[in-house]
C-alpha atoms as a PDB file:
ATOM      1  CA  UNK A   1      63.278  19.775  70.423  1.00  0.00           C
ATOM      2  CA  UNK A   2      64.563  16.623  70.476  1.00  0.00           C
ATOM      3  CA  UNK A   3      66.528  17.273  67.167  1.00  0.00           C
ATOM      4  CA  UNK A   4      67.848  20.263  68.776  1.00  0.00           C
ATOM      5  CA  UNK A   5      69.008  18.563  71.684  1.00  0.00           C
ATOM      6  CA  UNK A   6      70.845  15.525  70.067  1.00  0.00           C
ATOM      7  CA  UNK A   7      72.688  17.798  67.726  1.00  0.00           C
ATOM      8  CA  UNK A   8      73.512  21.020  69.380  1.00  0.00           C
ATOM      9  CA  UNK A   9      73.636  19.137  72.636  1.00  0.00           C
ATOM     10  CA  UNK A  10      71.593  21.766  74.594  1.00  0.00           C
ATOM     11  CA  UNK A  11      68.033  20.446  76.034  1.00  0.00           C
ATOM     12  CA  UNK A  12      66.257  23.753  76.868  1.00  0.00           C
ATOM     13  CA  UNK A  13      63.043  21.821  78.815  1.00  0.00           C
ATOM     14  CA  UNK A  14      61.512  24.977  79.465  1.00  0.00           C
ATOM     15  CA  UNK A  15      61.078  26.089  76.210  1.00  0.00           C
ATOM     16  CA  UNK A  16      60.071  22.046  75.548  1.00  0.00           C
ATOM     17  CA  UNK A  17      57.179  22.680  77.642  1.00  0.00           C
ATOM     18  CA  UNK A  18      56.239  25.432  76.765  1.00  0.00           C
ATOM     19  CA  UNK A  19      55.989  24.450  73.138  1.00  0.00           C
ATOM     20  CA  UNK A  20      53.829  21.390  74.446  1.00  0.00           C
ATOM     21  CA  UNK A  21      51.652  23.383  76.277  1.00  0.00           C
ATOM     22  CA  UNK A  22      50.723  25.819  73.203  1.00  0.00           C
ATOM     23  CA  UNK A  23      50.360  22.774  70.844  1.00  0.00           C
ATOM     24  CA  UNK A  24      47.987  20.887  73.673  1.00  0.00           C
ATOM     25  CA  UNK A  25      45.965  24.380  73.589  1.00  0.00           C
ATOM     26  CA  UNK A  26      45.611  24.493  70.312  1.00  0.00           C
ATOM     27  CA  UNK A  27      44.450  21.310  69.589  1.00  0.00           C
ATOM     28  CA  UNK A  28      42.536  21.154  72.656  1.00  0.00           C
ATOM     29  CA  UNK A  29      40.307  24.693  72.268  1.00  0.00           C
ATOM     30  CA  UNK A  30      39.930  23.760  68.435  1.00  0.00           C
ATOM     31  CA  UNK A  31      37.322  20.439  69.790  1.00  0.00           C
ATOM     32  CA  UNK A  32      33.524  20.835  71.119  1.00  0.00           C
ATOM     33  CA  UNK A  33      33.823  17.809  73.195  1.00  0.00           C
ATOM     34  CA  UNK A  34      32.754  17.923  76.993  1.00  0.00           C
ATOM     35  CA  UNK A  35      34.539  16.771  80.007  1.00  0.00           C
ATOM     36  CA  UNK A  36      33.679  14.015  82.546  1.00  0.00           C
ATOM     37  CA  UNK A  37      32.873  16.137  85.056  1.00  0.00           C
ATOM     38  CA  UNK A  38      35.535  15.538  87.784  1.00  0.00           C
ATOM     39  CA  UNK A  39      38.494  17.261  89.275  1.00  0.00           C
ATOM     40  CA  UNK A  40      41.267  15.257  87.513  1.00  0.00           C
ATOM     41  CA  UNK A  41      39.494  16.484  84.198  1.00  0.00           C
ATOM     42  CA  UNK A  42      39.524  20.241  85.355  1.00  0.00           C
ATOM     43  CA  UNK A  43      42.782  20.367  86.762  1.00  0.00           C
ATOM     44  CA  UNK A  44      44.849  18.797  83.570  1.00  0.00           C
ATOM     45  CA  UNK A  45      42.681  21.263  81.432  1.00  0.00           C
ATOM     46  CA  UNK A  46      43.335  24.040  83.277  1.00  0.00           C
ATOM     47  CA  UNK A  47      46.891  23.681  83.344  1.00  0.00           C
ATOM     48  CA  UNK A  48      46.664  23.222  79.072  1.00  0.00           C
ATOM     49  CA  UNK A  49      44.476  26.618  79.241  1.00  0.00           C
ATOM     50  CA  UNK A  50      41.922  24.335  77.792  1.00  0.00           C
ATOM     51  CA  UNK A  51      38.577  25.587  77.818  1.00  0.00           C
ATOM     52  CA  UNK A  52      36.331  23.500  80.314  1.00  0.00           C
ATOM     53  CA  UNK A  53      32.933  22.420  78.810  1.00  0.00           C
ATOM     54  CA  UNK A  54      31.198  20.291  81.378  1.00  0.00           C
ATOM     55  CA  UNK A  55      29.183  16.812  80.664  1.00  0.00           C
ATOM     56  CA  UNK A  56      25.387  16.873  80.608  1.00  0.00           C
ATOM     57  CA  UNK A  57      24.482  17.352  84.609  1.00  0.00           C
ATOM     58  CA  UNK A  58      21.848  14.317  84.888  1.00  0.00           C
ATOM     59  CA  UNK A  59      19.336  14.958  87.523  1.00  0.00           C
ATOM     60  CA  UNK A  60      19.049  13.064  90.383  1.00  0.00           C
ATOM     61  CA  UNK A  61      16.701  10.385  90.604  1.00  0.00           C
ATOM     62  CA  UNK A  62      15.514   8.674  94.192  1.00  0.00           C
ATOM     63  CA  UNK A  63      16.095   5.210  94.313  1.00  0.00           C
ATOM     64  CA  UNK A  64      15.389   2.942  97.769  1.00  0.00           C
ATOM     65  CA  UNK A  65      15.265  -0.235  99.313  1.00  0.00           C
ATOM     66  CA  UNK A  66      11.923  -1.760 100.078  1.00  0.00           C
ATOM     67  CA  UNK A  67      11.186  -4.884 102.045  1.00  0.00           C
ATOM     68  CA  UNK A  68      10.144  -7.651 100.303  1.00  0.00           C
ATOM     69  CA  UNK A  69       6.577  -9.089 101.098  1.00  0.00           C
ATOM     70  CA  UNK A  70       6.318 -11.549 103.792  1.00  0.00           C
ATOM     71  CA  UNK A  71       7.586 -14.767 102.920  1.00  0.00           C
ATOM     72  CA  UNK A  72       9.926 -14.007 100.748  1.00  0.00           C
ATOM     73  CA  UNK A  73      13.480 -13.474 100.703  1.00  0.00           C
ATOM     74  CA  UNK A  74      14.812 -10.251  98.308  1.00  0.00           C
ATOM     75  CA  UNK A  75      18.583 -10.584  96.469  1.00  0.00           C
ATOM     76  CA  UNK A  76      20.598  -7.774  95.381  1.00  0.00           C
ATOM     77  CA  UNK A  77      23.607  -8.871  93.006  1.00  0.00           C
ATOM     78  CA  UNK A  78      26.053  -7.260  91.207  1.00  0.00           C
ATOM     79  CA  UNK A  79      28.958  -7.668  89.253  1.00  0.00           C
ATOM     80  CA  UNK A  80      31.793  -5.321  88.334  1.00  0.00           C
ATOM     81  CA  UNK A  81      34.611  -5.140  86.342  1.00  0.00           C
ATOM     82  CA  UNK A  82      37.851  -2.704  86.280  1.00  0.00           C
ATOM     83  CA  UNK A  83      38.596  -2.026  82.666  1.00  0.00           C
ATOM     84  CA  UNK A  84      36.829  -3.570  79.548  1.00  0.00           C
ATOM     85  CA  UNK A  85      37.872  -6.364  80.398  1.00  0.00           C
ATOM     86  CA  UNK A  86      39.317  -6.021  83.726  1.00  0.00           C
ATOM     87  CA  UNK A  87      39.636  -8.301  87.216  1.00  0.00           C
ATOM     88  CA  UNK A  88      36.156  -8.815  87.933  1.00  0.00           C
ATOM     89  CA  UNK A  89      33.916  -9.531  91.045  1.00  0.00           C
ATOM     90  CA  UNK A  90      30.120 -10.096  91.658  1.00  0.00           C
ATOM     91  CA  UNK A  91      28.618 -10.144  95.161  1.00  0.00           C
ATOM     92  CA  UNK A  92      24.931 -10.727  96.946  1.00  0.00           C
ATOM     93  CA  UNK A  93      22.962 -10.002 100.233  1.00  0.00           C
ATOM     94  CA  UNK A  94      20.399 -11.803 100.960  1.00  0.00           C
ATOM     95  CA  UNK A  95      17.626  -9.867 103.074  1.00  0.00           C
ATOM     96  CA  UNK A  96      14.087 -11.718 104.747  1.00  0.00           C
ATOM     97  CA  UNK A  97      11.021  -9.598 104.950  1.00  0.00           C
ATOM     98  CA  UNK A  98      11.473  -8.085 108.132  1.00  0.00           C
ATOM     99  CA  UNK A  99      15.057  -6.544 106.079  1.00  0.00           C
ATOM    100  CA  UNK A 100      16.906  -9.419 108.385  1.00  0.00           C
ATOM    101  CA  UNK A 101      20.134 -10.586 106.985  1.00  0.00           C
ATOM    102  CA  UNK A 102      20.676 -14.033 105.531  1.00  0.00           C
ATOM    103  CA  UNK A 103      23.174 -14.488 103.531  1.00  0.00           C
ATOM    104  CA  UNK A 104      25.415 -12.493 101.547  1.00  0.00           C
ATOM    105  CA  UNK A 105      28.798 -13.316  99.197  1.00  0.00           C
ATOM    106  CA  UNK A 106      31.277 -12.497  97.007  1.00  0.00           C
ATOM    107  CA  UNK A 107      33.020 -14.319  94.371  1.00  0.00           C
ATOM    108  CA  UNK A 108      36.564 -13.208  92.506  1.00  0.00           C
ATOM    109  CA  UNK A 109      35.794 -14.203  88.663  1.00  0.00           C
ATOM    110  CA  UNK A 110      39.796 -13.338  87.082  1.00  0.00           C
ATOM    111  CA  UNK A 111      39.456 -10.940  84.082  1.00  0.00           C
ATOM    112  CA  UNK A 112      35.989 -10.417  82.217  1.00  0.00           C
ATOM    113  CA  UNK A 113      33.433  -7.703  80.883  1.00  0.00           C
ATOM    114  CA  UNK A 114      31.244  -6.176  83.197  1.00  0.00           C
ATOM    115  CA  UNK A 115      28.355  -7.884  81.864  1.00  0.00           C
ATOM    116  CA  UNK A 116      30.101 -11.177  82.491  1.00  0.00           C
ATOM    117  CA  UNK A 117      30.690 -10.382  86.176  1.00  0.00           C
ATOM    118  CA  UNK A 118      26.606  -9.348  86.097  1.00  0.00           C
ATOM    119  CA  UNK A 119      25.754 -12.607  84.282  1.00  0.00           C
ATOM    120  CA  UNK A 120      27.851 -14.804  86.887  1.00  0.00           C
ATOM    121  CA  UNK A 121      26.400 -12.932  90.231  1.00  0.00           C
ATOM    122  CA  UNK A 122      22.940 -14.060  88.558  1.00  0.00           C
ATOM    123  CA  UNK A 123      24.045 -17.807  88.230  1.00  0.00           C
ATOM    124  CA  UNK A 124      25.969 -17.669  91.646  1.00  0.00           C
ATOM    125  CA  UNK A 125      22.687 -16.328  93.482  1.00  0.00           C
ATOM    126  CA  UNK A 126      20.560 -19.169  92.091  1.00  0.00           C
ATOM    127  CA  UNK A 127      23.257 -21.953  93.433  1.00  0.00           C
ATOM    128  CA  UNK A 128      22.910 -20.280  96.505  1.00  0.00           C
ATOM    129  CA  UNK A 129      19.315 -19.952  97.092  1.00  0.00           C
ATOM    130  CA  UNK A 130      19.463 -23.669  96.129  1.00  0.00           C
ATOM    131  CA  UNK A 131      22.081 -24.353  98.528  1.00  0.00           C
ATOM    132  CA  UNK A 132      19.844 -22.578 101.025  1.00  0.00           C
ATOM    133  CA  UNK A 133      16.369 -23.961 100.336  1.00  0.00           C
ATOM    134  CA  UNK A 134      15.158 -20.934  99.371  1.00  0.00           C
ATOM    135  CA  UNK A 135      12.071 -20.799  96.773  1.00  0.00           C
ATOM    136  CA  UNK A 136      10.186 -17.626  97.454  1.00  0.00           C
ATOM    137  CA  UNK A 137      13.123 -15.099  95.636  1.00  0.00           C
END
């Protein structure tokens, strides 16, 4: 197309997509590979005539919050990261065992793994509890 269009100066961009589209189906129907399952996914296959094979549906699984025994003082951390590597942030909360809030923070760490950004929400929970006189975490 391209060819065609710097030497015969005509750009016919319908027929350009067209053969785009039929080369994307091709190649796209000829894999066995699944889709994340989300609506971006579905739409740009569905406008390729790509056909839609779903991920593995995981089943739910309950997960809660419980009070920590009296005394102590429970700390949920986390760390994230957007990309591999990415800008990445950690943050804690800091609950007593009546679920009263303490403390809580978050910390900008500039570009890491997402393990990184776990590992430094770790270290930055211990400097505070230490900051705070806690023991009992």
């Amino acid at each position: 197309m391209r060819n065609y269009a710097r030497f015969q100066d005509k750009i016919e961009v319908s027929r350009t997509i067209l053969v785009i589209k039929d080369l994307t189906y091709l190649v796209g129907n000829s894999f066995k590979a699944s889709m994340k399952n989300d609506m971006f996914d579905f739409n740009v296959l569905k406008f390729f005539d790509i056909n839609t094979r779903t991920g593995k549906v995981l089943r739910p699984l309950l997960v809660r919050w419980e009070f920590p025994s009296p005394g102590w003082v429970k700390i949920n951390t986390d760390g994230a990261a957007r990309g591999y590597p990415g800008l990445a942030a950690c943050g804690s909360i800091f609950r007593g065992s009546m679920g009263e809030f303490i403390e809580a923070f978050s910390a900008f760490l500039d570009v890491h793994i997402v393990f990184v950004a776990e590992f430094y929400g770790v270290i930055y929970v211990l400097e505070e509890a230490q900051k705070f006189g806690l023991t009992n975490v």
